[in-house]
C-alpha atoms as a PDB file:
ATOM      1  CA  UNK A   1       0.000   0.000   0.000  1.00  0.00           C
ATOM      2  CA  UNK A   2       2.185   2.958  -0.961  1.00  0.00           C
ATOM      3  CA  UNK A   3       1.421   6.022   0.409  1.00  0.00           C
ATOM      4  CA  UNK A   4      -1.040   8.318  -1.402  1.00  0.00           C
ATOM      5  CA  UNK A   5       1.006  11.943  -0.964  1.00  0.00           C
ATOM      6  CA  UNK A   6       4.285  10.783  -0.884  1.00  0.00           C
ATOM      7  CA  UNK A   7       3.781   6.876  -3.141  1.00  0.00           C
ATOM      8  CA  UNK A   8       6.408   5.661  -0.772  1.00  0.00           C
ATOM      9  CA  UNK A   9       6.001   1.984   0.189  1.00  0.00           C
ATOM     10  CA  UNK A  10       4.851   1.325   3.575  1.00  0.00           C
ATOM     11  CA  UNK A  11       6.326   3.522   6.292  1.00  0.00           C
ATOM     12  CA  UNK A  12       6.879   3.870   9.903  1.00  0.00           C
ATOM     13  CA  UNK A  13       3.392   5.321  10.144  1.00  0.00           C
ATOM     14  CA  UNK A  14       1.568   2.389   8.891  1.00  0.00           C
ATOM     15  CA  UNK A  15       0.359  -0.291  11.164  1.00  0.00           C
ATOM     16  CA  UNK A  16      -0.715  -3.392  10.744  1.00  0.00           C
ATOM     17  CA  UNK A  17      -4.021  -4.455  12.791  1.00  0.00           C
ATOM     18  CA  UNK A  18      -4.689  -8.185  12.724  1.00  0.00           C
ATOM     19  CA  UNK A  19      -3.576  -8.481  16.446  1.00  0.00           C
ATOM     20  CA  UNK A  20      -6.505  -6.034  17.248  1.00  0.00           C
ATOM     21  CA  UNK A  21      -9.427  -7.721  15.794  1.00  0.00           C
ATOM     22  CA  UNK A  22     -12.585  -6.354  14.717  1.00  0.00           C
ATOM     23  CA  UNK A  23     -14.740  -6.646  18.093  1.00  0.00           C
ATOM     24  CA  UNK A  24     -15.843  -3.725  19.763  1.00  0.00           C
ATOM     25  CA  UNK A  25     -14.163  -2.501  22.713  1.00  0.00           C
ATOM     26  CA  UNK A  26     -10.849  -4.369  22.141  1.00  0.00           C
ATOM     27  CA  UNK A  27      -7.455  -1.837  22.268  1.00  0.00           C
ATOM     28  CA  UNK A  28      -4.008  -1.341  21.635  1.00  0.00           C
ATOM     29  CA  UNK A  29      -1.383   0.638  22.763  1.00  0.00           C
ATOM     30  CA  UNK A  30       1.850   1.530  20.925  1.00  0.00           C
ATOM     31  CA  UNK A  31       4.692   3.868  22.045  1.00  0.00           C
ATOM     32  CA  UNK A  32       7.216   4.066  19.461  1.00  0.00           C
ATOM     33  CA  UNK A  33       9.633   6.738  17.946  1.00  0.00           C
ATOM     34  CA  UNK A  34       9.618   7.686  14.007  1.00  0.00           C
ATOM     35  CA  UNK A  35      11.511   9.379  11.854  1.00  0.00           C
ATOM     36  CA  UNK A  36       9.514  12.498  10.466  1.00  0.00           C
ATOM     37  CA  UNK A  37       8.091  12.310   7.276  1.00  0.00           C
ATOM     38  CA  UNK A  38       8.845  15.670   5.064  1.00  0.00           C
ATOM     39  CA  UNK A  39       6.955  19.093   4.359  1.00  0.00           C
ATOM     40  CA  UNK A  40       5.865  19.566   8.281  1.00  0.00           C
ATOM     41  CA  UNK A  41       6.079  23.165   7.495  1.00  0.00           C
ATOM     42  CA  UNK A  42       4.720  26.673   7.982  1.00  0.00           C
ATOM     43  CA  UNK A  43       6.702  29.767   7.185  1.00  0.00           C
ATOM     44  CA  UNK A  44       8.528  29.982  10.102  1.00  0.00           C
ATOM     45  CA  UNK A  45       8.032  26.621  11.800  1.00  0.00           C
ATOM     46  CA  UNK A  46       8.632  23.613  10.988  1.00  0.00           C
ATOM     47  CA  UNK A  47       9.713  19.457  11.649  1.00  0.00           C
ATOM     48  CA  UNK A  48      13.093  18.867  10.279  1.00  0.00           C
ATOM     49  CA  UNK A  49      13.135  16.290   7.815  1.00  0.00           C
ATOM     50  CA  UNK A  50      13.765  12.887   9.636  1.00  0.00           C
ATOM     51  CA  UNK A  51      13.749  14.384  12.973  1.00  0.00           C
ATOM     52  CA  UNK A  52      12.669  11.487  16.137  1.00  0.00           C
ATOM     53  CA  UNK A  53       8.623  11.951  16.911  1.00  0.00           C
ATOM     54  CA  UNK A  54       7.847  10.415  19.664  1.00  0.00           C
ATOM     55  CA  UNK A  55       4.637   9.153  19.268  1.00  0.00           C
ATOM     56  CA  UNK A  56       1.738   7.766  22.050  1.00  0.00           C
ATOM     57  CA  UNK A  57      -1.246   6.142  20.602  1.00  0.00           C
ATOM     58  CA  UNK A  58      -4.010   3.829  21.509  1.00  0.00           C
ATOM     59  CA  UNK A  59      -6.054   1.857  18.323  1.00  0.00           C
ATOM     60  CA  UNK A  60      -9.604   0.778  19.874  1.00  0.00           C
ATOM     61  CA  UNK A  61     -12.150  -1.133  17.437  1.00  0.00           C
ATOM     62  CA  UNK A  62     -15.207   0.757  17.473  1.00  0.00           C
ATOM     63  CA  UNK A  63     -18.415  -0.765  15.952  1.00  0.00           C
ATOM     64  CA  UNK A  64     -17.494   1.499  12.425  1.00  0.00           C
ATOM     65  CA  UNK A  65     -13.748   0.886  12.074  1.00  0.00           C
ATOM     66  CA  UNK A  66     -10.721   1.752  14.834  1.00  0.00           C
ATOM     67  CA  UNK A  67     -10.443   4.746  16.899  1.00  0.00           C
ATOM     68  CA  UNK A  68      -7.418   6.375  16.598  1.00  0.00           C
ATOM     69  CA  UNK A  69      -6.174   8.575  19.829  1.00  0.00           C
ATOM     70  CA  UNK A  70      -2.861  10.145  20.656  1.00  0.00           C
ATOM     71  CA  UNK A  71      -0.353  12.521  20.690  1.00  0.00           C
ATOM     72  CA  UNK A  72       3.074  12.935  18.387  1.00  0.00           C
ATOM     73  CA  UNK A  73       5.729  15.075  19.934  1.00  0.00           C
ATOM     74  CA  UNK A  74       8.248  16.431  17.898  1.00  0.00           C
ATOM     75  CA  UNK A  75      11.219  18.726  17.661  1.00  0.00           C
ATOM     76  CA  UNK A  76      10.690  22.297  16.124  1.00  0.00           C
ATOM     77  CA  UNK A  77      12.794  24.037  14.039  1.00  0.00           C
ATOM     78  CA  UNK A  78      12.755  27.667  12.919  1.00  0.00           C
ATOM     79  CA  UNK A  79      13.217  31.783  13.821  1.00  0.00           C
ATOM     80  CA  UNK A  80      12.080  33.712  16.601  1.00  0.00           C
ATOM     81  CA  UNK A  81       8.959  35.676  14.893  1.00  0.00           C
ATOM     82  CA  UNK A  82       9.982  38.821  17.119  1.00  0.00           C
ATOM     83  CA  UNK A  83      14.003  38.578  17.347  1.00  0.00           C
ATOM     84  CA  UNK A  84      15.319  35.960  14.484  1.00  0.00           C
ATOM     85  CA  UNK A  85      16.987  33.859  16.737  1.00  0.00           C
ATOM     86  CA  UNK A  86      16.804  29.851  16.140  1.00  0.00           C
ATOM     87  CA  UNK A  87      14.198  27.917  17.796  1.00  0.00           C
ATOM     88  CA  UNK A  88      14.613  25.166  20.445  1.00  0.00           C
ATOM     89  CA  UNK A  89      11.515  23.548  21.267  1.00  0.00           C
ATOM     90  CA  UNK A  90       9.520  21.803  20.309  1.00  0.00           C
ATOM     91  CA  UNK A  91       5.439  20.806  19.268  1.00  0.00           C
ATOM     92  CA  UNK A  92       2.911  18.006  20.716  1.00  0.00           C
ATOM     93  CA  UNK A  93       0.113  17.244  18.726  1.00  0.00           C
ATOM     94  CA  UNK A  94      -2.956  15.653  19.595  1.00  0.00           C
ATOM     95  CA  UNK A  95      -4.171  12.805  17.478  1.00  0.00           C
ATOM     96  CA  UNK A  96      -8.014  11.871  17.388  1.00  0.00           C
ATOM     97  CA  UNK A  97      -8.980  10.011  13.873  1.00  0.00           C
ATOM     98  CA  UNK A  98     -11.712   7.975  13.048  1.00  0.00           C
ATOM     99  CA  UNK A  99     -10.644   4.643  10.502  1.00  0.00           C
ATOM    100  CA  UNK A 100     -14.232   3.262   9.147  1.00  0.00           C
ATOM    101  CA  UNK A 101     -13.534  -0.203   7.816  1.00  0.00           C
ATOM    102  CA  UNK A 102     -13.714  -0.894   4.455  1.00  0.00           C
ATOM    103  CA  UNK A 103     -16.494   0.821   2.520  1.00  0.00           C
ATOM    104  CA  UNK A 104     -16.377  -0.843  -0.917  1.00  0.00           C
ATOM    105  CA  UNK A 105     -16.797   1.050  -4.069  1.00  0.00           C
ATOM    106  CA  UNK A 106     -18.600   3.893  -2.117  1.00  0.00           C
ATOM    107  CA  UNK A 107     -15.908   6.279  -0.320  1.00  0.00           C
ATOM    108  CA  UNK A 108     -16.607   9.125   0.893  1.00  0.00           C
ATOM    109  CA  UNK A 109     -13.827  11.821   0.490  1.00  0.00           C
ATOM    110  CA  UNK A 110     -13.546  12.985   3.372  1.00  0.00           C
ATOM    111  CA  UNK A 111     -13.328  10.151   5.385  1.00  0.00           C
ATOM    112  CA  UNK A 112     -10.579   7.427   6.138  1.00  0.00           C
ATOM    113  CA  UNK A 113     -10.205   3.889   5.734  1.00  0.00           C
ATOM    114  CA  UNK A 114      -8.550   0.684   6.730  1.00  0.00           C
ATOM    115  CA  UNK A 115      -6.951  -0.896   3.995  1.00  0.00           C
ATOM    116  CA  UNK A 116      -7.418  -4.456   5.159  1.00  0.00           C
ATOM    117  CA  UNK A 117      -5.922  -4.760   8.705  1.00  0.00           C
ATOM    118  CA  UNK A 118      -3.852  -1.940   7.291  1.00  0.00           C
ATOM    119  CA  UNK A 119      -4.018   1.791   8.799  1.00  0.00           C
ATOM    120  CA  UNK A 120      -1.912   4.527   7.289  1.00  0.00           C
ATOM    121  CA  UNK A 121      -1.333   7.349  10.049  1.00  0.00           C
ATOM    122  CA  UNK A 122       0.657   9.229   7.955  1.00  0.00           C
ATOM    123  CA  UNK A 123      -2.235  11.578   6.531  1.00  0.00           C
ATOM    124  CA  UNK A 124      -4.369  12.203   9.698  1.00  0.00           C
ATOM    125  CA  UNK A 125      -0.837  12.740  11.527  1.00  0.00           C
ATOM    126  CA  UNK A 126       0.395  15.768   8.653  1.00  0.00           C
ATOM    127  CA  UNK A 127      -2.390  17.057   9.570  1.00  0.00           C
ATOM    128  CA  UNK A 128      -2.552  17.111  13.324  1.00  0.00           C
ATOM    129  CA  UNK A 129       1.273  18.273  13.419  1.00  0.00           C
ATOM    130  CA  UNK A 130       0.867  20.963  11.246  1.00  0.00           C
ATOM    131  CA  UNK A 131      -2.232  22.297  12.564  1.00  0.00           C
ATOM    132  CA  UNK A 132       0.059  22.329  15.997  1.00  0.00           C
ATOM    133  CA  UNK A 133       2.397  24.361  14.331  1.00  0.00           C
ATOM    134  CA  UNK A 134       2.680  27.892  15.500  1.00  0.00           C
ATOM    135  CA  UNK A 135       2.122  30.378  12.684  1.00  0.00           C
ATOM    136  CA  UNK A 136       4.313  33.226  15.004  1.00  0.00           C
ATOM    137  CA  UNK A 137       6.790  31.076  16.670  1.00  0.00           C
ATOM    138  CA  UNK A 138       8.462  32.774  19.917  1.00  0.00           C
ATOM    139  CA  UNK A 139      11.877  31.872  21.508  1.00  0.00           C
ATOM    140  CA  UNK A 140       9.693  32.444  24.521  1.00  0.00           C
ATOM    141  CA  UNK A 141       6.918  34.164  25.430  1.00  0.00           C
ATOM    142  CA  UNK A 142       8.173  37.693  26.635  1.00  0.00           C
ATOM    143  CA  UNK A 143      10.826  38.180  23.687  1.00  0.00           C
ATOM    144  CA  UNK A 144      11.397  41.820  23.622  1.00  0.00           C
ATOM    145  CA  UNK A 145      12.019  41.330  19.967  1.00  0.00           C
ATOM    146  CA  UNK A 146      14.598  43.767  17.793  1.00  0.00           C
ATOM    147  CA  UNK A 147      15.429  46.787  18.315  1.00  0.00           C
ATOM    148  CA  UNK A 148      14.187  49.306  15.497  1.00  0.00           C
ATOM    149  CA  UNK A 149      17.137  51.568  14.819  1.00  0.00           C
ATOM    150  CA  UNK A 150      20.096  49.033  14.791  1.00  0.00           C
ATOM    151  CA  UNK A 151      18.528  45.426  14.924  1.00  0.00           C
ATOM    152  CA  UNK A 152      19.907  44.532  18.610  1.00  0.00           C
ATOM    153  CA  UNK A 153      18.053  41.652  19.968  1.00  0.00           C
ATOM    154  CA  UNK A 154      16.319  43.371  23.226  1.00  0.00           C
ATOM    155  CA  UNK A 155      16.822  40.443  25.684  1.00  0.00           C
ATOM    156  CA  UNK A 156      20.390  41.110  25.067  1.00  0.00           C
ATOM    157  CA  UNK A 157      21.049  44.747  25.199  1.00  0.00           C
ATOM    158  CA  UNK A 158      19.019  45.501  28.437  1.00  0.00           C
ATOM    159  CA  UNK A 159      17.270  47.817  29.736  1.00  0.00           C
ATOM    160  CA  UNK A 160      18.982  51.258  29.510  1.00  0.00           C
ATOM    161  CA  UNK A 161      19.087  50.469  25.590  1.00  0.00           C
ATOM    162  CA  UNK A 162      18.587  54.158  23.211  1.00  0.00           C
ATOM    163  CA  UNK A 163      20.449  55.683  20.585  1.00  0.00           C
ATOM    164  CA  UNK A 164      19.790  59.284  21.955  1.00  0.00           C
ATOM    165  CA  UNK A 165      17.178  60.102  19.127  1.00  0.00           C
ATOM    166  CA  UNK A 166      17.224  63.845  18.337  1.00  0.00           C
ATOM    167  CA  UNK A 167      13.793  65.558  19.206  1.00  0.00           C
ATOM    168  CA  UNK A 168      11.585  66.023  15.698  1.00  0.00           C
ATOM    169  CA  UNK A 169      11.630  69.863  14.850  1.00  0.00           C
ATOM    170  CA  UNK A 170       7.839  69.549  13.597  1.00  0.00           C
ATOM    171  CA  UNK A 171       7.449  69.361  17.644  1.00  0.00           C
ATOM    172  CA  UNK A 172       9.408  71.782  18.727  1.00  0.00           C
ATOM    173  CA  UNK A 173       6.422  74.699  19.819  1.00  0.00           C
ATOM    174  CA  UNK A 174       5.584  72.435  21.842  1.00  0.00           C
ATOM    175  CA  UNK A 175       8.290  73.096  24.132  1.00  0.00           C
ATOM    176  CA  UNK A 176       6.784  76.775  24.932  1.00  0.00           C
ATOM    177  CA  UNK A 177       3.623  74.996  26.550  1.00  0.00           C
ATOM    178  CA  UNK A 178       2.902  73.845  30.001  1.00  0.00           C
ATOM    179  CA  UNK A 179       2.739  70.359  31.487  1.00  0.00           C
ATOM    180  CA  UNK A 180      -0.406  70.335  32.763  1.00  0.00           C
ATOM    181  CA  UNK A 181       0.972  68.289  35.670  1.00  0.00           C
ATOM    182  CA  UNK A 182       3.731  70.376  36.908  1.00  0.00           C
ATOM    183  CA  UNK A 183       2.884  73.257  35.256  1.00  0.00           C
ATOM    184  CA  UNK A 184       6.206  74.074  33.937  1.00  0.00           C
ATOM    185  CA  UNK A 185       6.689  74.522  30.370  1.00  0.00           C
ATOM    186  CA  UNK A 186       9.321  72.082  27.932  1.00  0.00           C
ATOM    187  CA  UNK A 187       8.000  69.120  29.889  1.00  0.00           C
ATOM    188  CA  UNK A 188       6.660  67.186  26.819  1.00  0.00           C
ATOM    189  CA  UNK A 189       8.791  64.666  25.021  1.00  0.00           C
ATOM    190  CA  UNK A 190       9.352  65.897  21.570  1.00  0.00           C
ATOM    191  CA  UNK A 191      11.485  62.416  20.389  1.00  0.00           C
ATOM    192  CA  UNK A 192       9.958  60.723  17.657  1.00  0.00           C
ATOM    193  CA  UNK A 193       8.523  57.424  18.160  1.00  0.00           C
END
């Protein structure tokens, strides 16, 4: 049964079901570590290329077909949406996929199916990984991000940070009013920004 996206011959995600039988209410637990298949991607997140998922499932024969439930952890790769810098984290997915058993000549397209005792993850886990995926991916959640006049990472140039911007002169009458809290006048800020 090669796969359908990628017509490679059976995989790592492809399991083989006979043990599990076709009675209701009988289960099967696999832990197991695979290689990642390719194009886990988003712009600026993705699954390297044969990276180790870790991967936590339980098959359970359901009346209809076999239950599919899980998670697939795997390492992330990428930039820093806010300051560039090179990801090190990385993504868990949760897994929940119905397999109907065979349906004959009518299949419906938007379902999936056992081929035999066959089930072929591969699909319904694209999907769950890259749904997981973060579309802004942070280095971690308070990143300061870049500074905007000379592209200094913030986390690393600390607080006291400026480059002594130069008040705009479009501002500068504003220097003969009053603060309206202390009264005196040249109180307002006239940088730009």
């Amino acid at each position: 049964m090669p796969n359908t996206r990628t017509h490679a011959p059976r995989g790592a995600l492809v399991f083989d079901l006979r043990t599990l039988g076709r009675q209701a209410g009988s289960a099967r637990e696999r832990r197991l570590t695979v290689p990642a298949p390719d194009d886990l991607r988003l712009e600026l997140a993705r699954v390297p290329v044969g990276a180790e998922v870790d991967l936590d499932l339980r098959f359970e024969a359901v009346s209809e077909g076999v239950l599919v439930t899980g998670s697939a952890t795997a390492p992330l790769a990428g930039e820093c949406a806010r300051c560039l810098t090179a990801l090190d984290t990385s993504v868990t997915a949760g897994i929940t996929e119905l397999y109907l058993y065979d349906g004959g000549t009518e299949r419906d397209e938007e379902e999936r199916y056992l081929d035999g005792d066959m089930l072929d993850l591969e699909p319904a886990f694209r999907d769950a990984v890259v749904l997981a995926l973060p579309m802004s991916p942070l280095c971690r959640d308070d990143c300061p991000g870049l500074c905007v006049e000379c592209g200094a990472p913030l986390a690393d140039a600390g607080p006291g940070h400026g480059h002594g911007r130069a008040a705009d002169p479009r501002w500068a009458a504003l220097k003969n009013f009053p603060d309206q809290t202390t009264g005196r006048a040249g109180a307002v800020d006239l940088q730009e920004g």
